[in-house]
Each structure stands twice: as structure tokens, then as C-alpha cells.
Protein backbone atom coordinates (compact mmCIF):
# COMPACT_ATOMS: atom_id res chain seq x y z
CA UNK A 1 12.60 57.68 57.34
CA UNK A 2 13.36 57.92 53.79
CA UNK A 3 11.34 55.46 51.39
CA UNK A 4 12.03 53.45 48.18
CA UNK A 5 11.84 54.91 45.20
CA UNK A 6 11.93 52.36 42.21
CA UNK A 7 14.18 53.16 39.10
CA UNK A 8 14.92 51.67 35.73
CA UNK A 9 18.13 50.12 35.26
CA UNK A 10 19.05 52.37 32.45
CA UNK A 11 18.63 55.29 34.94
CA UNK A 12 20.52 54.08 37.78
CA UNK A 13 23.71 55.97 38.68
CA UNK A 14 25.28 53.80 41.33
CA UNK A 15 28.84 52.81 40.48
CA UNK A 16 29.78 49.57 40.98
CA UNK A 17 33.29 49.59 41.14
CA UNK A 18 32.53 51.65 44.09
CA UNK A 19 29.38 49.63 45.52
CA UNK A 20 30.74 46.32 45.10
CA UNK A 21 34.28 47.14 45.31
CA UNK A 22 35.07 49.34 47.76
CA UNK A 23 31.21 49.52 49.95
CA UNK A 24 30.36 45.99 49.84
CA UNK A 25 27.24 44.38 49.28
CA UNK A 26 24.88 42.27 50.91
CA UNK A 27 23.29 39.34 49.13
CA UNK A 28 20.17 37.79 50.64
CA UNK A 29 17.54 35.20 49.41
CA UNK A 30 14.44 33.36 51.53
CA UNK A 31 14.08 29.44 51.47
CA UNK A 32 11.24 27.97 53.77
CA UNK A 33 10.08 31.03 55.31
CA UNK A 34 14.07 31.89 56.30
CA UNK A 35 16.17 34.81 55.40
CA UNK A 36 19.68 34.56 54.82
CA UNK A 37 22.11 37.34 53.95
CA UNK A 38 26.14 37.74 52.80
CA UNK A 39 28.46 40.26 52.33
CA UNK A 40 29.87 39.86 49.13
CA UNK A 41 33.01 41.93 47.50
CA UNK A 42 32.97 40.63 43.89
CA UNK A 43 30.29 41.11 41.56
CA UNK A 44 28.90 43.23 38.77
CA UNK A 45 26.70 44.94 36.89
CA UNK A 46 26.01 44.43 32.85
CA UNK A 47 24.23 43.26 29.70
CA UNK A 48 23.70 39.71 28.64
CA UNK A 49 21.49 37.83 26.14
CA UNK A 50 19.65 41.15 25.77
CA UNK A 51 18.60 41.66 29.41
CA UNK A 52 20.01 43.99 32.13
CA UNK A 53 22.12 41.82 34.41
CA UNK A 54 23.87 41.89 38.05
CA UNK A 55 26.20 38.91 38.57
CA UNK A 56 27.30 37.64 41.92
CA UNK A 57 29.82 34.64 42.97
CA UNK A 58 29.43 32.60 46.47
CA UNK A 59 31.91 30.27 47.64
CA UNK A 60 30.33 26.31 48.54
CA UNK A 61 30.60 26.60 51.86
CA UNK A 62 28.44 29.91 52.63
CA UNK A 63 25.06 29.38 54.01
CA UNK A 64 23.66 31.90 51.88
CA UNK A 65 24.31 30.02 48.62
CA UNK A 66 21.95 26.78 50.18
CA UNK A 67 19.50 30.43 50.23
CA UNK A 68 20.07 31.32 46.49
CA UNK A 69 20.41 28.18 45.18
CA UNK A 70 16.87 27.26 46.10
CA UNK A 71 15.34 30.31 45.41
CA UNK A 72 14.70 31.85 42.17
CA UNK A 73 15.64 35.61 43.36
CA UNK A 74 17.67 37.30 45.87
CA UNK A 75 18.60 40.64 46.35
CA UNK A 76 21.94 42.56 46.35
CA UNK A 77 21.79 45.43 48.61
CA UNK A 78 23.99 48.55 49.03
CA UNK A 79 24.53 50.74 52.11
CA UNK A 80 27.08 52.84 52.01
CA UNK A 81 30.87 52.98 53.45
CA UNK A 82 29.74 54.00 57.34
CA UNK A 83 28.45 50.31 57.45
CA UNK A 84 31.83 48.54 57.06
CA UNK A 85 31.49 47.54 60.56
CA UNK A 86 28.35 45.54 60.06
CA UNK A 87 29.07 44.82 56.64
CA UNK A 88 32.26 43.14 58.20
CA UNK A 89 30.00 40.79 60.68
CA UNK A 90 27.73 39.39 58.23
CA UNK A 91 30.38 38.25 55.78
CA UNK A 92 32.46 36.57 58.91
CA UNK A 93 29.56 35.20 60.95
CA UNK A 94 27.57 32.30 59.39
CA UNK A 95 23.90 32.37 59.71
CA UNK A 96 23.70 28.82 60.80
CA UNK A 97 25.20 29.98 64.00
CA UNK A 98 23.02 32.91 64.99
CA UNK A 99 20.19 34.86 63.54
CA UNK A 100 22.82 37.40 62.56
CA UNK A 101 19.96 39.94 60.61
CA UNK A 102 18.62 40.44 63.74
CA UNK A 103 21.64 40.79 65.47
CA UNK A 104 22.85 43.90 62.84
CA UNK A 105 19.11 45.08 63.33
CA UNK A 106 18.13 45.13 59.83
CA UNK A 107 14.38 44.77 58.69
CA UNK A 108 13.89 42.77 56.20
CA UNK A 109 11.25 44.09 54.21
CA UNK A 110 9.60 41.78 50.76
CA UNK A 111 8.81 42.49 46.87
CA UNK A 112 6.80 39.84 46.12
CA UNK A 113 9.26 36.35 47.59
CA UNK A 114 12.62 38.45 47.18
CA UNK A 115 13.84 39.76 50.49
CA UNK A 116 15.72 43.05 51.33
CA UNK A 117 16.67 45.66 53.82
CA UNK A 118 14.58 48.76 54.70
CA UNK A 119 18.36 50.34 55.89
CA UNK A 120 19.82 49.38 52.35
CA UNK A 121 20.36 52.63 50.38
CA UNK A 122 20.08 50.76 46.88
CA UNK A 123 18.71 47.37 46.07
CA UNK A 124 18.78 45.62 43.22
CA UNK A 125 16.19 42.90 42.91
CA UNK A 126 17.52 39.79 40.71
CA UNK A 127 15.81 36.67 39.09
CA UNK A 128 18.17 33.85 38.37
CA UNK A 129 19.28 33.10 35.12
CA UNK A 130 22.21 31.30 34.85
CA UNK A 131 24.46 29.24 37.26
CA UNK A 132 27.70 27.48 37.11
CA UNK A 133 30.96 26.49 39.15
CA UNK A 134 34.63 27.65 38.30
CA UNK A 135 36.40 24.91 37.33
CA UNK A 136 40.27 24.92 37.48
CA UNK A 137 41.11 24.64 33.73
CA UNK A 138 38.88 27.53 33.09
CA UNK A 139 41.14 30.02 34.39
CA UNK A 140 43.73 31.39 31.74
CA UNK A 141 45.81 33.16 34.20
CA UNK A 142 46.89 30.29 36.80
CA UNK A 143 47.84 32.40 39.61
CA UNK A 144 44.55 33.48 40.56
CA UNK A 145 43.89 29.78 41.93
CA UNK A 146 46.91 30.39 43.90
CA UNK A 147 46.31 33.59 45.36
CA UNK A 148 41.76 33.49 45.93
CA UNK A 149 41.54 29.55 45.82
CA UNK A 150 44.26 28.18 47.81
CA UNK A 151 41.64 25.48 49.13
CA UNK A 152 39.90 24.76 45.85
CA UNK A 153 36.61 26.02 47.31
CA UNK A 154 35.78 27.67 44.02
CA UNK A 155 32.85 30.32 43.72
CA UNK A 156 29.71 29.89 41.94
CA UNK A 157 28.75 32.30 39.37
CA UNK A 158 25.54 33.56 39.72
CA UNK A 159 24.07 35.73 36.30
CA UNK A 160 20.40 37.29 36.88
CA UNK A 161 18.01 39.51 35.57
CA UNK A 162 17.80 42.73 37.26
CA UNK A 163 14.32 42.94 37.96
CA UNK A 164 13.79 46.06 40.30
CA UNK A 165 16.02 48.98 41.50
CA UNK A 166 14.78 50.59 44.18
CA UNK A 167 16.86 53.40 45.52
CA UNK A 168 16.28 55.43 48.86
CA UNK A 169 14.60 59.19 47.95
């Protein structure tokens, strides 16, 4: 089995329109010796207040966010498009239901508290930096609350410091 390999974020190559976008992404964080993971289609990859960033957005009622929002990392991991399948799973099955990591056998494997997966191809290690909900009368262009938010359950934005890339050799 391939290993880790850690790079700077400068260095890394992964695009994300094509990571996020089109791959998907898993986010996953620990709280009280429990690992929770997401699949996640929106997100990015940037610069703010001087640090290397990833940003992420979770909707209130995902399982996962009780998981980030009481940690202060998590992990966005990448595996490629032959995992749609999977991928699929554990964005539509809620953790609270069934151990679904185990189910997809993934290993969850640790850098220091921040969990990730030992079948991921990239991840990106974060630590939390900023948080805050969409509000309504933020959005300038009205019919995206139509179209993504026909239920008001409005994401969180999520802004962290990437703190590791680790990318398989």
C-alpha cells in the first residue's frame, strides 16, 4: 500500500474545481473519542488574513457539523472519481443511524486529534478559524435561496488553516 507523503500547500497540485466539484470530498472531525465523516460538494481552497486556507459549508442538520463544531480540526479528504459510489452513501446516510465508516471500510488513521482516511488519496488537515451562518439578507443574488435553500436550512461556513497536506506517493 502506498503511504502519505506530506506537502506544503504552496506545492500542492490538486485542483479543486475538480476535487471538490466534480470528485467530492469527505469531511470528518472526532468529538468524545467518535469519528464522524460527510461528503461534501462545495468548498474551496485559498488565502485569507495571510494564512493558507480550505473553506467548507455544512448544513444544521448534518451530524458531522455537531463533529466540527466541537472540535478544533477536521479533515477534508479526497479520493478520486471511482469512489462516487461510496462517496454517494456517506453524504445520504447519517452517522447517527449506523457506524457508516465502518460500513464503507475506511480506516481512520490520526495526526495528532484530527482524523482521516488511510484510502483518501489527498488530505488536507484544517484548524478552525472562523465560523458563521448564512443569513438570508446576505445573499445579493435572491434566487440562490430559492433554488439550494428552499427549507431555510442554511449552511455554515467553515474558514480554516490548512495545516497539513498529505498526499498518497
Amino acid at each position: 500500500m502506498s503511504k502519505f507523503i506530506e506537502v506544503k500547500p504552496e506545492e500542492f497540485n490538486g485542483n479543486p474545481f475538480k476535487l471538490i466539484g466534480r470528485d467530492g470530498m469527505l469531511i470528518t472531525a472526532a468529538r468524545d473519542g467518535k469519528v464522524n465523516t460527510m461528503t461534501a460538494g462545495w468548498g474551496g481552497f485559498g488565502v485569507m488574513w495571510g494564512r493558507n486556507v480550505a473553506y467548507a459549508v455544512i448544513r444544521p442538520q448534518r451530524y458531522t457539523k455537531e463533529f466540527v463544531d466541537s472540535s478544533d480540526t477536521f479533515s477534508l479528504t479526497f479520493f478520486g472519481s471511482d469512489k462516487k459510489e461510496m462517496l454517494n452513501y456517506l453524504g445520504t446516510t447519517s452517522g447517527r443511524d449506523e457506524d457508516k465508516i465502518k460500513k464503507s471500510n475506511l480506516t481512520v488513521i490520526y495526526d495528532d486529534a484530527t482524523p482521516y482516511f488511510e484510502e483518501a488519496t489527498v488530505a488536507v488537515l484544517c484548524k478552525k478559524l472562523f465560523t458563521q451562518d448564512y443569513k438570508p439578507e446576505s445573499f445579493i443574488e435572491k434566487g440562490i435561496i430559492d433554488r439550494w435553500y428552499p427549507a431555510s436550512d442554511f449552511h455554515t461556513l467553515y474558514i480554516a488553516e490548512i495545516i497539513k497536506i498529505f498526499v498518497k506517493e
